[in-house]
Structure formats: structure tokens, C-alpha cells
Protein backbone atom coordinates (compact mmCIF):
# COMPACT_ATOMS: atom_id res chain seq x y z
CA UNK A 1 34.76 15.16 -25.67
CA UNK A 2 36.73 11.86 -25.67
CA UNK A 3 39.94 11.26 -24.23
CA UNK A 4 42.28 8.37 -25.81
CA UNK A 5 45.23 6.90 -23.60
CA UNK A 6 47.59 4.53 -24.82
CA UNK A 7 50.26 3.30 -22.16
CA UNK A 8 53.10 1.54 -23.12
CA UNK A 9 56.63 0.62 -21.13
CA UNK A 10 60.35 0.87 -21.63
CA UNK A 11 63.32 0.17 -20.09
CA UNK A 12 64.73 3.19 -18.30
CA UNK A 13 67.94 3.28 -20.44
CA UNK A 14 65.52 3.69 -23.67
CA UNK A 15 63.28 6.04 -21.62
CA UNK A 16 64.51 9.97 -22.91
CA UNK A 17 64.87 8.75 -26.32
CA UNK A 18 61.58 6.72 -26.57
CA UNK A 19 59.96 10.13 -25.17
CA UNK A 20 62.11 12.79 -27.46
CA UNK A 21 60.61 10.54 -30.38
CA UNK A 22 56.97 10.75 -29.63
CA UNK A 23 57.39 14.16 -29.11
CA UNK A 24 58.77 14.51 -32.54
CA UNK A 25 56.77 11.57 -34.34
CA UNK A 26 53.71 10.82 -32.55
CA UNK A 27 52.29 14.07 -31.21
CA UNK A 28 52.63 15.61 -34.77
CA UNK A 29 51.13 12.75 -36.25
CA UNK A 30 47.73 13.42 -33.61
CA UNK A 31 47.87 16.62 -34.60
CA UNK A 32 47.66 16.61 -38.50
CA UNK A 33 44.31 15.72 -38.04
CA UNK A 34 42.44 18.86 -37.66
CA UNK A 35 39.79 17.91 -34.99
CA UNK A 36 42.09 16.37 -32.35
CA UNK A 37 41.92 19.35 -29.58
CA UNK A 38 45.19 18.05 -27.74
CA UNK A 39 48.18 15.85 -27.19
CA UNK A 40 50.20 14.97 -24.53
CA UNK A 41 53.27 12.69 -24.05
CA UNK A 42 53.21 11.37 -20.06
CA UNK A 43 56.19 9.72 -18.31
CA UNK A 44 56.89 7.94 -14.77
CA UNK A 45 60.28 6.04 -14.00
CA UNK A 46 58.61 2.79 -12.31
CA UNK A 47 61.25 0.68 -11.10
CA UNK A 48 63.38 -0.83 -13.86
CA UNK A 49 60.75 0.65 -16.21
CA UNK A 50 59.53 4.04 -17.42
CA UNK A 51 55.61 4.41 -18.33
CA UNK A 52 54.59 6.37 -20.95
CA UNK A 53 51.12 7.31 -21.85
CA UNK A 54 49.87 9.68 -24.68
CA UNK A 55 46.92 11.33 -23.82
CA UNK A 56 44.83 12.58 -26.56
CA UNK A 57 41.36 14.48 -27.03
CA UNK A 58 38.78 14.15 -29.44
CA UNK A 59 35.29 15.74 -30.15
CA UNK A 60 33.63 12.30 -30.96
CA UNK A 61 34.82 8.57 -32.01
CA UNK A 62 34.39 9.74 -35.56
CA UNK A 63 37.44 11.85 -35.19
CA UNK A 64 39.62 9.26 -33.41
CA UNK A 65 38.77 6.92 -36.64
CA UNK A 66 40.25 9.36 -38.64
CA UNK A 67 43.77 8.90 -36.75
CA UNK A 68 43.23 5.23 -35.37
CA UNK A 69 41.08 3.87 -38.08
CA UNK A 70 37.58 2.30 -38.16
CA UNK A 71 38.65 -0.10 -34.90
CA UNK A 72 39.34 3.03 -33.45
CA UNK A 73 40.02 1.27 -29.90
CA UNK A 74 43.08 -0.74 -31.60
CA UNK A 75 46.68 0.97 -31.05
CA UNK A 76 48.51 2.68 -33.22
CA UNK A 77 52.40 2.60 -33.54
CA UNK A 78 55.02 3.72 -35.07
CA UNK A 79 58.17 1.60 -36.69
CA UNK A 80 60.14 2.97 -33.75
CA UNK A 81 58.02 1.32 -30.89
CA UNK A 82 58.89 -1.99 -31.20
CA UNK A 83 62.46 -0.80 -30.84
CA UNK A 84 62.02 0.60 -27.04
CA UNK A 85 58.60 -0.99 -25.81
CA UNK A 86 58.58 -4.14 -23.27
CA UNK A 87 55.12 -4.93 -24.80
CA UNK A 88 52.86 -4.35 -27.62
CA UNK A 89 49.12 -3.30 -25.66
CA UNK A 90 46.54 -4.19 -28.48
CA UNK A 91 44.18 -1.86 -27.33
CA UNK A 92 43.47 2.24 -26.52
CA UNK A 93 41.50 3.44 -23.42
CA UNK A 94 38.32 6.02 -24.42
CA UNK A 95 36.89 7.63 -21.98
CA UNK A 96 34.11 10.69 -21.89
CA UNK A 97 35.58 14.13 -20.41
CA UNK A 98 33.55 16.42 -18.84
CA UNK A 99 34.87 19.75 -18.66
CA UNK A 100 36.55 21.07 -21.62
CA UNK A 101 39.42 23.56 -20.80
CA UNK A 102 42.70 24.17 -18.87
CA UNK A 103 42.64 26.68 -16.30
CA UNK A 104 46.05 29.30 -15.41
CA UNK A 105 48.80 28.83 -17.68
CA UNK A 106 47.86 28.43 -21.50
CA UNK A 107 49.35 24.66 -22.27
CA UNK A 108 50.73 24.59 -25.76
């Protein structure tokens, strides 16, 4: 399994918005492809700055091309982003998960 963070910052006044959008926008849009086995929308106040990072699994690269594209480590946004975000990161982090389940609580 691969795991796919983005991180991105906004200013703290944008913050709850910013985050009630990729709720609505983003994780859907990881989701309508059909092997992506999870998304998640993290958040941290940092100063004058809130960090946000989706976190995203993936069986294989080969699935992440299917939402990213064939230079699947190259972001992907939204015509919302540049509204909110201090910067535009170029890239995705992949990284290889082992272990493959949640344990207590079903997360949903």
C-alpha cells in the first residue's frame, strides 16, 4: 500500500473554510476512483498559519496515476486553492505502508 500526503498552508482566518471545502471537494474527488482505500483531511493551527495535509491510500502507483496523472508525484488542486493557500508545493509525498488496517473504532 502507498500513502500520498500533500501539505499545504493557510492563513488561520481562511483555515475552517479551506478545510469544510476539501471535505466537500477534494475527498470526494479521491474517492471516485474506485481503488483509493482512504482519505483524510489533517489540520494544525501553527502560528499565524494552519497546516493542512490530505492523506490518501493507494494499492500501487498505478492507482494514484489514475487520480494524479502519469507524474503521479505532481500535486493536484482545485480552482479553490489558490484562493486560501500561502504557497503552491509542486510536489506529493509517497511513501510505502506497512500494515493495512485501523484498529477500535471503524473510521468512515
Amino acid at each position: 500500500m502507498i500513502a500520498r500526503l500533500w501539505t499545504g498552508y493557510v492563513p488561520n482566518e481562511k483555515a475552517e473554510e479551506y478545510v469544510r471545502l476539501m471535505g466537500e471537494i477534494a475527498i470526494p474527488d479521491y474517492k471516485r476512483i474506485s481503488s483509493n482505500r482512504g482519505a483524510f483531511c489533517l489540520h494544525r493551527q501553527l502560528g499565524p498559519a494552519t497546516m493542512v495535509t490530505m492523506l490518501t491510500f493507494w494499492p500501487d502507483i498505478e492507482a494514484i496515476k489514475q487520480f494524479a496523472g502519469e507524474v503521479y508525484d505532481t500535486a493536484k488542486y482545485y480552482d479553490f486553492d489558490r484562493d486560501f493557500l500561502l504557497q503552491i508545493p509542486e510536489k506529493a509525498e509517497h511513501f510505502e505502508v506497512i500494515g493495512n488496517e485501523f484498529y477500535g473504532d471503524a473510521i468512515t
